[in-house]
PDB file of N, CA and C in Angstrom:
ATOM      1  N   UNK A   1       0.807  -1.219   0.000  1.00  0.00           N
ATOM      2  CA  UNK A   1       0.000   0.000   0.000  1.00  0.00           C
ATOM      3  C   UNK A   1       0.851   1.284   0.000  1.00  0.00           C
ATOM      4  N   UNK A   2       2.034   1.388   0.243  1.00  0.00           N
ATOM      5  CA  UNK A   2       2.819   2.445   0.275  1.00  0.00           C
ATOM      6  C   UNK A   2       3.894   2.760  -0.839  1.00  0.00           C
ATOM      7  N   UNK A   3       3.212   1.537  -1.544  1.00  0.00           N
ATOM      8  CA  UNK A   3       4.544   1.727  -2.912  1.00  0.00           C
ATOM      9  C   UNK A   3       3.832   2.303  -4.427  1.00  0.00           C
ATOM     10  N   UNK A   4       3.579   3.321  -5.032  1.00  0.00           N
ATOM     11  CA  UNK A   4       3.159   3.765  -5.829  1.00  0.00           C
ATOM     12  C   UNK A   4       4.419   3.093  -7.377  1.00  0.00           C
ATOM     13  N   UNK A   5       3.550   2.518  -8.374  1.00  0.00           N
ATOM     14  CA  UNK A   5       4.335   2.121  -9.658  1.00  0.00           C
ATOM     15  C   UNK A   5       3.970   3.772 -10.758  1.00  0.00           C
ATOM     16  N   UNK A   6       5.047   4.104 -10.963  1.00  0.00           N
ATOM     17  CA  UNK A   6       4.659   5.594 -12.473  1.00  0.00           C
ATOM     18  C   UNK A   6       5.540   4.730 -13.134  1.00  0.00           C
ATOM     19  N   UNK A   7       5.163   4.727 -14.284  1.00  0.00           N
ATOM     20  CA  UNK A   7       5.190   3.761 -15.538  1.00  0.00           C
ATOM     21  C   UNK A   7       5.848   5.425 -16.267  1.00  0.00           C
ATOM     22  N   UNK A   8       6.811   4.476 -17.333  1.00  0.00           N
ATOM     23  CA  UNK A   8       7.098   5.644 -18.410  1.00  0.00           C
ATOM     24  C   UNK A   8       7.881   7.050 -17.346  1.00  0.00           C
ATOM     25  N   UNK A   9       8.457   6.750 -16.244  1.00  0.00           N
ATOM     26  CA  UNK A   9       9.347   8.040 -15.803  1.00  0.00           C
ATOM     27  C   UNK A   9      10.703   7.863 -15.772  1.00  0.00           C
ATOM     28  N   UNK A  10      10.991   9.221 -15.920  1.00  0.00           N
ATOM     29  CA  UNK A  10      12.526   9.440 -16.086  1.00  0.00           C
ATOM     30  C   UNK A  10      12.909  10.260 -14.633  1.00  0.00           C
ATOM     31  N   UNK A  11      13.523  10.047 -13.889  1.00  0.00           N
ATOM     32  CA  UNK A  11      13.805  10.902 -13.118  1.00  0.00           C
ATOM     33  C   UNK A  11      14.495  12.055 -13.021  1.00  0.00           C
ATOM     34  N   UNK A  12      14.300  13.034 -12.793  1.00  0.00           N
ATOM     35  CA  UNK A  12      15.268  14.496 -13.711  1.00  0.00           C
ATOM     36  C   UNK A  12      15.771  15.162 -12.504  1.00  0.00           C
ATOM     37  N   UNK A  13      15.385  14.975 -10.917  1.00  0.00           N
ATOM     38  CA  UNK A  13      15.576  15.901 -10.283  1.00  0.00           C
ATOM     39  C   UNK A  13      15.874  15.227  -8.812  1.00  0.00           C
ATOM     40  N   UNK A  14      16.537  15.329  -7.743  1.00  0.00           N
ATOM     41  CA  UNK A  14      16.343  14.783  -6.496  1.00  0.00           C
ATOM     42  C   UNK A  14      16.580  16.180  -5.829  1.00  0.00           C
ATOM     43  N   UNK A  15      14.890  16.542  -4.623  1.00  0.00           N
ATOM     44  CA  UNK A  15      14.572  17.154  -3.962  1.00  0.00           C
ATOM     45  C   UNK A  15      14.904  17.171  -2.310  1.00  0.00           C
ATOM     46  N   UNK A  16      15.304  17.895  -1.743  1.00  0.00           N
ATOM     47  CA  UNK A  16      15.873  18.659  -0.432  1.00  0.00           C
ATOM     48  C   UNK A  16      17.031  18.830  -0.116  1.00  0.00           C
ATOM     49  N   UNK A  17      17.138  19.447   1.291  1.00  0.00           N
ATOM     50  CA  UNK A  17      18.669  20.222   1.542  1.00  0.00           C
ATOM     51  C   UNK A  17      19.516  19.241   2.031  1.00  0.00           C
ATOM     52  N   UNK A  18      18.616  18.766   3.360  1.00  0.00           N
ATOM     53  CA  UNK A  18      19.512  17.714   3.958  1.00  0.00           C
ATOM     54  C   UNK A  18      19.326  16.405   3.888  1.00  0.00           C
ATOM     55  N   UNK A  19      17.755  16.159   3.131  1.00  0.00           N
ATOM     56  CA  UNK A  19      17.727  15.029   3.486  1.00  0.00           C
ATOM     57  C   UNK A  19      16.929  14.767   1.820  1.00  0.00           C
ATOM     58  N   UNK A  20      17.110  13.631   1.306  1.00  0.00           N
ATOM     59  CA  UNK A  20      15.981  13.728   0.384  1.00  0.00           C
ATOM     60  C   UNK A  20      14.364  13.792   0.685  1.00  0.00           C
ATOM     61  N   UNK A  21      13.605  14.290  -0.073  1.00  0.00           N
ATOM     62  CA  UNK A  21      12.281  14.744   0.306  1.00  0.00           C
ATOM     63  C   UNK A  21      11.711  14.681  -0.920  1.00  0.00           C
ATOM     64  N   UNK A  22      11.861  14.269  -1.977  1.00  0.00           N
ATOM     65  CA  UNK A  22      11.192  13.812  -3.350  1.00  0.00           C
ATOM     66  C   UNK A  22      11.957  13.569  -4.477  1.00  0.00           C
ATOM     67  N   UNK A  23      11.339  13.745  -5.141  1.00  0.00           N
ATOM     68  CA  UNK A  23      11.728  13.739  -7.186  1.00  0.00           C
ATOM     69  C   UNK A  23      10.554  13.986  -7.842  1.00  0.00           C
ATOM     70  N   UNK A  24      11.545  14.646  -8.709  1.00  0.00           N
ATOM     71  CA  UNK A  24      10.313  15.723 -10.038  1.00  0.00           C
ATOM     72  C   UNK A  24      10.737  14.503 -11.056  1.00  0.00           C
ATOM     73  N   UNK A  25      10.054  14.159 -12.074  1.00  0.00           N
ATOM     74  CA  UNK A  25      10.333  13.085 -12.899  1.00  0.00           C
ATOM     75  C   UNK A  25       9.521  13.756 -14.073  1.00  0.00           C
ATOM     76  N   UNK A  26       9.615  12.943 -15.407  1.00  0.00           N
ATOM     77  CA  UNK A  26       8.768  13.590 -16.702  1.00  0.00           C
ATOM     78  C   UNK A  26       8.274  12.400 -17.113  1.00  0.00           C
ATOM     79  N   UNK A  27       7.090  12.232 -17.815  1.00  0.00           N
ATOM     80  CA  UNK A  27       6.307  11.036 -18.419  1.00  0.00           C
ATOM     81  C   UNK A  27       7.428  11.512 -19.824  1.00  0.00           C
ATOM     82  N   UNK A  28       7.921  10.081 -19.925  1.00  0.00           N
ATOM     83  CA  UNK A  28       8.705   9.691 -21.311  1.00  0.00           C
ATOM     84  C   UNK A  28       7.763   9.633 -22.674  1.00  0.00           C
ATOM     85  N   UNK A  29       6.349   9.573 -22.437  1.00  0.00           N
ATOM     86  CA  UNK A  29       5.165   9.839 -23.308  1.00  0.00           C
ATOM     87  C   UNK A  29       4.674  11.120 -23.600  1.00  0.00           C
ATOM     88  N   UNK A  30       4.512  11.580 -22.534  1.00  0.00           N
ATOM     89  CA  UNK A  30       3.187  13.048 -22.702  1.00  0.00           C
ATOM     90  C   UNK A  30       4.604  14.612 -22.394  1.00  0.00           C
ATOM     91  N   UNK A  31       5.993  14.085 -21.879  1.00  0.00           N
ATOM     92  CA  UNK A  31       6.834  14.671 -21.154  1.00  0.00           C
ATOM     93  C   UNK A  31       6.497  16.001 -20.070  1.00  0.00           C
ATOM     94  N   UNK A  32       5.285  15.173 -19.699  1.00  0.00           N
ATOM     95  CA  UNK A  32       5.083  16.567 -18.413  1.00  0.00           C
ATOM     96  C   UNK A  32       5.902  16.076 -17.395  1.00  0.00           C
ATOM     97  N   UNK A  33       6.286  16.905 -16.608  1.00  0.00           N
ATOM     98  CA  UNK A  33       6.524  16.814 -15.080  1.00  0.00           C
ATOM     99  C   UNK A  33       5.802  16.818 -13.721  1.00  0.00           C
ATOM    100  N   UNK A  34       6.489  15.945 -13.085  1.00  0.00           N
ATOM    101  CA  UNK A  34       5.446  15.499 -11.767  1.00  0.00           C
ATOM    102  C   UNK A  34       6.756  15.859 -10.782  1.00  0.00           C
ATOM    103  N   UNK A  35       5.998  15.925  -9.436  1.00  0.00           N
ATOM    104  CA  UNK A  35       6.799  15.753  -8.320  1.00  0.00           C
ATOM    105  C   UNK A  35       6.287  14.452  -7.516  1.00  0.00           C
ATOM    106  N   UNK A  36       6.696  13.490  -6.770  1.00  0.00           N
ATOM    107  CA  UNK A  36       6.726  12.792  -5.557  1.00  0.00           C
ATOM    108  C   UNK A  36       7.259  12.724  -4.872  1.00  0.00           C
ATOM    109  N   UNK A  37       6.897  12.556  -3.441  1.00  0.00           N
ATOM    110  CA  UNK A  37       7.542  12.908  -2.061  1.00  0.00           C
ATOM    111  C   UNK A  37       7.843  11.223  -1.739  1.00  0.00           C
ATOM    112  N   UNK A  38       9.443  11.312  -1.650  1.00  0.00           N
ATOM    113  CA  UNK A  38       9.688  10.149  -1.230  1.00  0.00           C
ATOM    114  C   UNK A  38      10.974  10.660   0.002  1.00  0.00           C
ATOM    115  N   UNK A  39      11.173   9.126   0.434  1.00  0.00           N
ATOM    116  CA  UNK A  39      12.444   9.092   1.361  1.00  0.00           C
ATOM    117  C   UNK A  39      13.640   8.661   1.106  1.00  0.00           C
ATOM    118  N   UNK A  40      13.667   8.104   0.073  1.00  0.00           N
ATOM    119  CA  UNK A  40      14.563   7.401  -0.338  1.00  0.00           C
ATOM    120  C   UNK A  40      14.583   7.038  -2.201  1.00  0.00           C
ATOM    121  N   UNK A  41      15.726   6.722  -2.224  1.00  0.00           N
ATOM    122  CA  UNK A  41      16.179   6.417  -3.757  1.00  0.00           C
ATOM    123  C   UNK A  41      16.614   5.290  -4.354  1.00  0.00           C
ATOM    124  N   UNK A  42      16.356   4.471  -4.700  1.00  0.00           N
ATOM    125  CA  UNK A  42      17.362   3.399  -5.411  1.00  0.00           C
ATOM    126  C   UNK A  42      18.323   3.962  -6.752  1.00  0.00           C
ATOM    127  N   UNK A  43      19.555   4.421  -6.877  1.00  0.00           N
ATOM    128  CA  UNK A  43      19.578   4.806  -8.404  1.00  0.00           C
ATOM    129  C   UNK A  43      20.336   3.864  -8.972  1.00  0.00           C
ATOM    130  N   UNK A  44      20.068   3.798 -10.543  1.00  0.00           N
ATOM    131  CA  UNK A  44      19.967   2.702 -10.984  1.00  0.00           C
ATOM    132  C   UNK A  44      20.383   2.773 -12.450  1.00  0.00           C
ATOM    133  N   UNK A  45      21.173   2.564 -13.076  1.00  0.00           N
ATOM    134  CA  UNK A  45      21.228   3.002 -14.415  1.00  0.00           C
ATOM    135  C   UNK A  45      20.760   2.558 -16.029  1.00  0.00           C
ATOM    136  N   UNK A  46      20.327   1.404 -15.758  1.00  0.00           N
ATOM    137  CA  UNK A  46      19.574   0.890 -16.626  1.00  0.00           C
ATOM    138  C   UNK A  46      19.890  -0.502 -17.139  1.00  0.00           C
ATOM    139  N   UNK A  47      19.055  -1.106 -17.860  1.00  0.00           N
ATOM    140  CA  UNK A  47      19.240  -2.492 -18.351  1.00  0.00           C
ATOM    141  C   UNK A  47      19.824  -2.878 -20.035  1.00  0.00           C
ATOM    142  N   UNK A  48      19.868  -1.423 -20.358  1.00  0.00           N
ATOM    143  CA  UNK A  48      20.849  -1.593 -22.040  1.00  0.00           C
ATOM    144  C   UNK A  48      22.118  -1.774 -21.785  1.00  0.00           C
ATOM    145  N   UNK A  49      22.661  -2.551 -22.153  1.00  0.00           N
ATOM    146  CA  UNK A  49      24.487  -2.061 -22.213  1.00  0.00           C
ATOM    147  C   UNK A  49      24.633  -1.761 -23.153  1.00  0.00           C
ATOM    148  N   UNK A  50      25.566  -0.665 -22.919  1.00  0.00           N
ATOM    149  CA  UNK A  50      26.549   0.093 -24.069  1.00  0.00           C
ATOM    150  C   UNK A  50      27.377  -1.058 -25.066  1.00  0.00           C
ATOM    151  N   UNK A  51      26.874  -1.842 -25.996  1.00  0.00           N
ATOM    152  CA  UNK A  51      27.197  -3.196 -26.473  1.00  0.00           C
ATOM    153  C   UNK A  51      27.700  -2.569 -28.318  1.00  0.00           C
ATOM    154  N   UNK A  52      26.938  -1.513 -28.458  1.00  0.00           N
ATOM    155  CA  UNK A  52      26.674  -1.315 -29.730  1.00  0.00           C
ATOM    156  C   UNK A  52      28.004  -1.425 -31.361  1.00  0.00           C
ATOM    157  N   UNK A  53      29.094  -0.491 -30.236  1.00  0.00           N
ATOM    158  CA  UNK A  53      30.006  -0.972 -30.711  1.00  0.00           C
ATOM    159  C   UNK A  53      31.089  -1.773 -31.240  1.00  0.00           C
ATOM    160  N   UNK A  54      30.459  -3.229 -30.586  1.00  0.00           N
ATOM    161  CA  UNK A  54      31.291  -4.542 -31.400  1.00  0.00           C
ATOM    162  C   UNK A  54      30.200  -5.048 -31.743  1.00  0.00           C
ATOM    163  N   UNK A  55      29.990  -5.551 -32.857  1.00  0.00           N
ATOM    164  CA  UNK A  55      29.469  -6.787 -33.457  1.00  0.00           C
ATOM    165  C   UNK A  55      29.892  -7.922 -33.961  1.00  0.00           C
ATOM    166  N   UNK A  56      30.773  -8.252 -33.864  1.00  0.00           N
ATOM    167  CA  UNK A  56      31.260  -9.510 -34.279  1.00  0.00           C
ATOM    168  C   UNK A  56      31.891 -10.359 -33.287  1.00  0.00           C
ATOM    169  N   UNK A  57      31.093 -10.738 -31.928  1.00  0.00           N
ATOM    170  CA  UNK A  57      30.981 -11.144 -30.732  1.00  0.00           C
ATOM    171  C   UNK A  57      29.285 -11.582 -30.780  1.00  0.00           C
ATOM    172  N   UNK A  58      29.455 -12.694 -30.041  1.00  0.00           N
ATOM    173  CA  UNK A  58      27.793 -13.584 -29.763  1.00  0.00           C
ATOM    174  C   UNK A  58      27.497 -12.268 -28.346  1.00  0.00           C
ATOM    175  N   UNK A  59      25.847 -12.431 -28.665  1.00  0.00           N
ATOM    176  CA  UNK A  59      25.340 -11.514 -27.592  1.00  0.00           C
ATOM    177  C   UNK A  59      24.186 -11.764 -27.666  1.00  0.00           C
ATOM    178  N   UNK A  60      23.226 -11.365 -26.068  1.00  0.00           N
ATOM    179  CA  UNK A  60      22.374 -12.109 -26.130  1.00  0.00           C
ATOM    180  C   UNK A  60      21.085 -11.161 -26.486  1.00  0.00           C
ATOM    181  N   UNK A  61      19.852 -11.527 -26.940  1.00  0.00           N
ATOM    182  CA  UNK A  61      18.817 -10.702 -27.838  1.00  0.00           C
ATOM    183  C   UNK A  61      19.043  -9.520 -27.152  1.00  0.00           C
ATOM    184  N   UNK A  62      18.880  -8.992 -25.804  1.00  0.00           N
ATOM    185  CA  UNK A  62      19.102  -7.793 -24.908  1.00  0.00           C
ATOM    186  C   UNK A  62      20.528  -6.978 -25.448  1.00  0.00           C
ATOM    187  N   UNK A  63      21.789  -7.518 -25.266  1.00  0.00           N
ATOM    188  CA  UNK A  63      22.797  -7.100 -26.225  1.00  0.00           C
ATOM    189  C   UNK A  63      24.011  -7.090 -25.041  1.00  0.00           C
ATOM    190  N   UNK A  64      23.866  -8.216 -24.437  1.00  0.00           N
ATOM    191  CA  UNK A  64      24.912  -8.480 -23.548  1.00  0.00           C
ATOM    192  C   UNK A  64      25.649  -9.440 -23.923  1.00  0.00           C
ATOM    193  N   UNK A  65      27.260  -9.141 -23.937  1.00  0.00           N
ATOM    194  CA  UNK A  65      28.005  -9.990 -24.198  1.00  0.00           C
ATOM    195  C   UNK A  65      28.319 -11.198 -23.624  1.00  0.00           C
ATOM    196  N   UNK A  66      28.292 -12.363 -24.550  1.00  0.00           N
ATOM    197  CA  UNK A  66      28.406 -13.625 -23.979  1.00  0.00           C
ATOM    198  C   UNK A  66      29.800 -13.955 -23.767  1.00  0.00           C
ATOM    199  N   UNK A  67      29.817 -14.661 -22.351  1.00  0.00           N
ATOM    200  CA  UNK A  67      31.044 -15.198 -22.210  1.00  0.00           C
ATOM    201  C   UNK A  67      30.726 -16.388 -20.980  1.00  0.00           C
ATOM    202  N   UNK A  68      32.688 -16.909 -21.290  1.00  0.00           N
ATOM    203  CA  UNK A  68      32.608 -18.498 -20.592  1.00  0.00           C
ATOM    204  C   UNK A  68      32.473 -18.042 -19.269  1.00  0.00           C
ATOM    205  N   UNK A  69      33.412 -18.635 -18.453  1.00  0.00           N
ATOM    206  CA  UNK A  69      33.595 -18.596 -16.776  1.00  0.00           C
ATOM    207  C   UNK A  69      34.863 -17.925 -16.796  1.00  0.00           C
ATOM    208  N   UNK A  70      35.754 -17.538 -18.391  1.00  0.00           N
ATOM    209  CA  UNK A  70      36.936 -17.322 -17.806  1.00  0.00           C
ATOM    210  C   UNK A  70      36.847 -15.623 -18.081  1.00  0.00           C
ATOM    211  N   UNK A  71      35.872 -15.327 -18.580  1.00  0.00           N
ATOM    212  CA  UNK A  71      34.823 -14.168 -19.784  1.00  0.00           C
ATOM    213  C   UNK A  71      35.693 -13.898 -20.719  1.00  0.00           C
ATOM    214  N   UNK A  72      35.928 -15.491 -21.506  1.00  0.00           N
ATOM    215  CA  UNK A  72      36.342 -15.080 -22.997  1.00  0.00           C
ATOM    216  C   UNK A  72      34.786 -15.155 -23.956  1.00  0.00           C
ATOM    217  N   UNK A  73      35.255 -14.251 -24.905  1.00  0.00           N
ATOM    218  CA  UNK A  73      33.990 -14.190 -25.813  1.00  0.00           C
ATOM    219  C   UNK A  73      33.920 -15.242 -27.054  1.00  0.00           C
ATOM    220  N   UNK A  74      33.672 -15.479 -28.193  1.00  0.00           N
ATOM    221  CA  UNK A  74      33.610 -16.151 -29.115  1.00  0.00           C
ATOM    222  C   UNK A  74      35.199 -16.087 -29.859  1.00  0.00           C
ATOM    223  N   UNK A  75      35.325 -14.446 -29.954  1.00  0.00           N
ATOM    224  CA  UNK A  75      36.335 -14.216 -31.064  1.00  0.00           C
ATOM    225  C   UNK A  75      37.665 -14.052 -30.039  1.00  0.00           C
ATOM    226  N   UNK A  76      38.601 -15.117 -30.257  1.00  0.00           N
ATOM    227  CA  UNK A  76      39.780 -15.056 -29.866  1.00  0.00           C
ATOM    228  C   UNK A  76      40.545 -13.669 -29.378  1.00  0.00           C
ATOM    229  N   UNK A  77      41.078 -13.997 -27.930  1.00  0.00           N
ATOM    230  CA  UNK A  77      41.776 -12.563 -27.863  1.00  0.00           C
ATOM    231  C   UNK A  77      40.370 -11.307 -27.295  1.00  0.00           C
ATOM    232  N   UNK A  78      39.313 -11.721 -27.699  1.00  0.00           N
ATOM    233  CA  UNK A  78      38.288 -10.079 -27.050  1.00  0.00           C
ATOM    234  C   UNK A  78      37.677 -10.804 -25.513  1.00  0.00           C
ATOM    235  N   UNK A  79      38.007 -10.012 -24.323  1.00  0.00           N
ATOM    236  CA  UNK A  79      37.295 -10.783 -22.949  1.00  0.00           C
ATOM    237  C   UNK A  79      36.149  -9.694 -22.465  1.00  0.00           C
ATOM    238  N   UNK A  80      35.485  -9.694 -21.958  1.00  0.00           N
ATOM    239  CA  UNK A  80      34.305  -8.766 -21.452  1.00  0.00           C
ATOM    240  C   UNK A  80      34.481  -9.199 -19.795  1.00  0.00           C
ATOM    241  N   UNK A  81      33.418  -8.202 -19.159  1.00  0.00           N
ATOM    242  CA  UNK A  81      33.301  -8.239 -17.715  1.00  0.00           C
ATOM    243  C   UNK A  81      32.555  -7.447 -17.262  1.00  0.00           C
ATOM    244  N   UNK A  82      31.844  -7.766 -16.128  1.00  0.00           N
ATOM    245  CA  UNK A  82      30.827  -6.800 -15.397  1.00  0.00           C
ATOM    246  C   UNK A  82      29.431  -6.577 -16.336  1.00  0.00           C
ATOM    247  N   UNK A  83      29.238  -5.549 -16.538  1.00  0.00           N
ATOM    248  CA  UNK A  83      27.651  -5.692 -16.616  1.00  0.00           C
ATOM    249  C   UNK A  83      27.393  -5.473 -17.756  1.00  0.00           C
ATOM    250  N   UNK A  84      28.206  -5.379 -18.576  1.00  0.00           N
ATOM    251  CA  UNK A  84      27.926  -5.750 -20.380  1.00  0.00           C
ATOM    252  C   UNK A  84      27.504  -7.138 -20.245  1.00  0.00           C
ATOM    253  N   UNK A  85      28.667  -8.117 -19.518  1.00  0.00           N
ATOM    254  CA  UNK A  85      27.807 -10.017 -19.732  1.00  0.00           C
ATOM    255  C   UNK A  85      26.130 -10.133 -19.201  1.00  0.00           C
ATOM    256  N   UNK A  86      26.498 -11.269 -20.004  1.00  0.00           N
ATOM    257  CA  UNK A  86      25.124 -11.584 -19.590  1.00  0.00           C
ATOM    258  C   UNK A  86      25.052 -12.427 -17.929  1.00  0.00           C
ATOM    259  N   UNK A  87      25.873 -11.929 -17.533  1.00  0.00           N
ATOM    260  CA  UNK A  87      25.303 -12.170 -16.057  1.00  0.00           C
ATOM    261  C   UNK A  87      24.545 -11.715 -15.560  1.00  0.00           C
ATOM    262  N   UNK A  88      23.579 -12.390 -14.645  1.00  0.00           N
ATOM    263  CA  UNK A  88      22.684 -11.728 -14.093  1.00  0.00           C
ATOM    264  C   UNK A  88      22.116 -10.921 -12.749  1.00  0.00           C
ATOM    265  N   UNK A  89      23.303 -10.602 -12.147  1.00  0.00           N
ATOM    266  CA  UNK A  89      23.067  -9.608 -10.946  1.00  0.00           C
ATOM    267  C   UNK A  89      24.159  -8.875 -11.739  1.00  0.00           C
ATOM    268  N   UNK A  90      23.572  -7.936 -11.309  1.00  0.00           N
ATOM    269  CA  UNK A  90      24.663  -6.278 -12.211  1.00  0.00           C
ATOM    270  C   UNK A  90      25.131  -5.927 -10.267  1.00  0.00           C
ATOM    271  N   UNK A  91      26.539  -5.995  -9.799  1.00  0.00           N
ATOM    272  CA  UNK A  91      26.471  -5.749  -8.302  1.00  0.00           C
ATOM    273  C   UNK A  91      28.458  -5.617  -9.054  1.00  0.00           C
ATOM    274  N   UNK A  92      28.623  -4.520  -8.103  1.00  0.00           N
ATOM    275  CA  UNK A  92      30.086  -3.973  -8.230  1.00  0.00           C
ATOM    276  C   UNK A  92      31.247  -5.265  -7.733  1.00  0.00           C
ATOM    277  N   UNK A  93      30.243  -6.188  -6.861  1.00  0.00           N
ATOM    278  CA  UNK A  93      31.543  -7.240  -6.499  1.00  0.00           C
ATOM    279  C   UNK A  93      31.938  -8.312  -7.297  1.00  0.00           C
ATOM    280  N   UNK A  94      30.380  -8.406  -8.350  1.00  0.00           N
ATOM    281  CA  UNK A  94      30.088  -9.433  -9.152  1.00  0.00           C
ATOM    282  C   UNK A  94      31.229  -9.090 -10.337  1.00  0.00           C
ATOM    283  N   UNK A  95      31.058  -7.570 -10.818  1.00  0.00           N
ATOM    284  CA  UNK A  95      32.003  -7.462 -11.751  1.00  0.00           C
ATOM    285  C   UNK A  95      33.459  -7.192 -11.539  1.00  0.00           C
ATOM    286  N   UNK A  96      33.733  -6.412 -10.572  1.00  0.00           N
ATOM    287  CA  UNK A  96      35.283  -6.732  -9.879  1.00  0.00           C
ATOM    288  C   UNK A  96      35.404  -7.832 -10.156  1.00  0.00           C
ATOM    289  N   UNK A  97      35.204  -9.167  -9.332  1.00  0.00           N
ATOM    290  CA  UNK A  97      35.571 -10.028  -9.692  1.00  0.00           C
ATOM    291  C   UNK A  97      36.306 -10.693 -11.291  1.00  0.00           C
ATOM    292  N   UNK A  98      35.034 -10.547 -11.735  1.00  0.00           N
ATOM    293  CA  UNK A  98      34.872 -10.746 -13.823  1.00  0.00           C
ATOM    294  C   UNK A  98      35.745 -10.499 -14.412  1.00  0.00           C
ATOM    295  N   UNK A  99      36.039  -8.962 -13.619  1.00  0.00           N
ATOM    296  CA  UNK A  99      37.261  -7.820 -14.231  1.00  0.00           C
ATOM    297  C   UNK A  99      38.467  -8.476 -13.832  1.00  0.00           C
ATOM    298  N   UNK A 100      38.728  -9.121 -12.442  1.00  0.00           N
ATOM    299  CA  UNK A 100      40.141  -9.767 -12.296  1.00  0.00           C
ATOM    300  C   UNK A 100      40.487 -11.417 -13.332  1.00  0.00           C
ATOM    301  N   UNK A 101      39.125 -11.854 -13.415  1.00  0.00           N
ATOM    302  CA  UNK A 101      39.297 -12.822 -13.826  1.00  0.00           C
ATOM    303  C   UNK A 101      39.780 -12.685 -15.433  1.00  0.00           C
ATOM    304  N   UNK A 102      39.024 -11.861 -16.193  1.00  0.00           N
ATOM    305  CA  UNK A 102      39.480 -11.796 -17.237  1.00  0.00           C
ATOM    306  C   UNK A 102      40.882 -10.809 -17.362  1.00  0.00           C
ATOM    307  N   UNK A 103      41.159 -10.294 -16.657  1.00  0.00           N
ATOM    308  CA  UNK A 103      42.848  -9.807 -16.485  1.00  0.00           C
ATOM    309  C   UNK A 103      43.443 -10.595 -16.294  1.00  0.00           C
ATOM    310  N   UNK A 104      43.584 -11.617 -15.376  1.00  0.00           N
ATOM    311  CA  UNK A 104      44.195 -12.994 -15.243  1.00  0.00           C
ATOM    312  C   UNK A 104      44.093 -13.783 -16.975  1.00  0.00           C
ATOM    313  N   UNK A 105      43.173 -13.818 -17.375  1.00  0.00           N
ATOM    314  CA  UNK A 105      42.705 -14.626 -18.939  1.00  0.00           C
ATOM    315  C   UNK A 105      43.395 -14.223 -19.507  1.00  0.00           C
ATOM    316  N   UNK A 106      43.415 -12.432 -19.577  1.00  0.00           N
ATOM    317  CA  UNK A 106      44.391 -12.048 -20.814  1.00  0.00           C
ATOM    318  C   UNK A 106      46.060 -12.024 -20.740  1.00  0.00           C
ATOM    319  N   UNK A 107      46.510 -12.022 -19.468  1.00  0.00           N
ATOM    320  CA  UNK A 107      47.860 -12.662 -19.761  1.00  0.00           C
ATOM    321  C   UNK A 107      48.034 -13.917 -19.665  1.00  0.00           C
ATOM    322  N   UNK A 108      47.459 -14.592 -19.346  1.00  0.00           N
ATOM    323  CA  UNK A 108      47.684 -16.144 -20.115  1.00  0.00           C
ATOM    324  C   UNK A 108      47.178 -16.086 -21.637  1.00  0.00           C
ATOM    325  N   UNK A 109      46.895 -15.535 -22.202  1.00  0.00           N
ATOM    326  CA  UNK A 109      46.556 -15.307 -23.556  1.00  0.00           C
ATOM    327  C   UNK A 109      48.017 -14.703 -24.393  1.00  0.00           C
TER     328      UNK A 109
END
């Protein structure tokens, strides 16, 4: 009962001095602006990855790069990590990790 869903918002603004106390957001449809009074924030950056620029790497319909366990990709020599793969918790420890592992990959390469 205390959780309101707005469909289609962008968030454009985080409101108060000391403490947060809302967000002004815009309908991505009609682009008016709203305010809501909240307490808190999750921020969050989204579910596209920036993938666009290689294509000649397997990826999955969403456009996340596929890789093994060691995060080599298809094409010899290219490794990925963190939240381009298609792994599925996007979490800073998950990809640290990814990131050492495939640094480790590429000098054994």
């Amino acid at each position: 009962p205390r959780v309101s869903i707005v469909p289609n918002a962008e968030t454009t603004k985080f409101i108060g001095n000391t403490a947060l106390e809302g967000i002004e957001y815009k309908d991505v449809k009609t682009r008016k602006k709203a305010q809501l009074a909240v307490d808190g924030a999750f921020v969050h950056i989204g579910y596209i990855p920036n993938t666009d620029f290689i294509s000649w790497i397997n990826k999955t319909e969403l456009g996340n790069i596929e890789v093994d366990y060691l995060c080599q990709t298809n094409a010899p020599g290219i490794f990925a990590a963190g939240d381009v793969t298609q792994t599925p918790f996007k979490q800073i420890a998950i990809s640290t990790g990814q990131g050492v592992s495939a640094a480790l990959q590429v000098i054994s390469y």
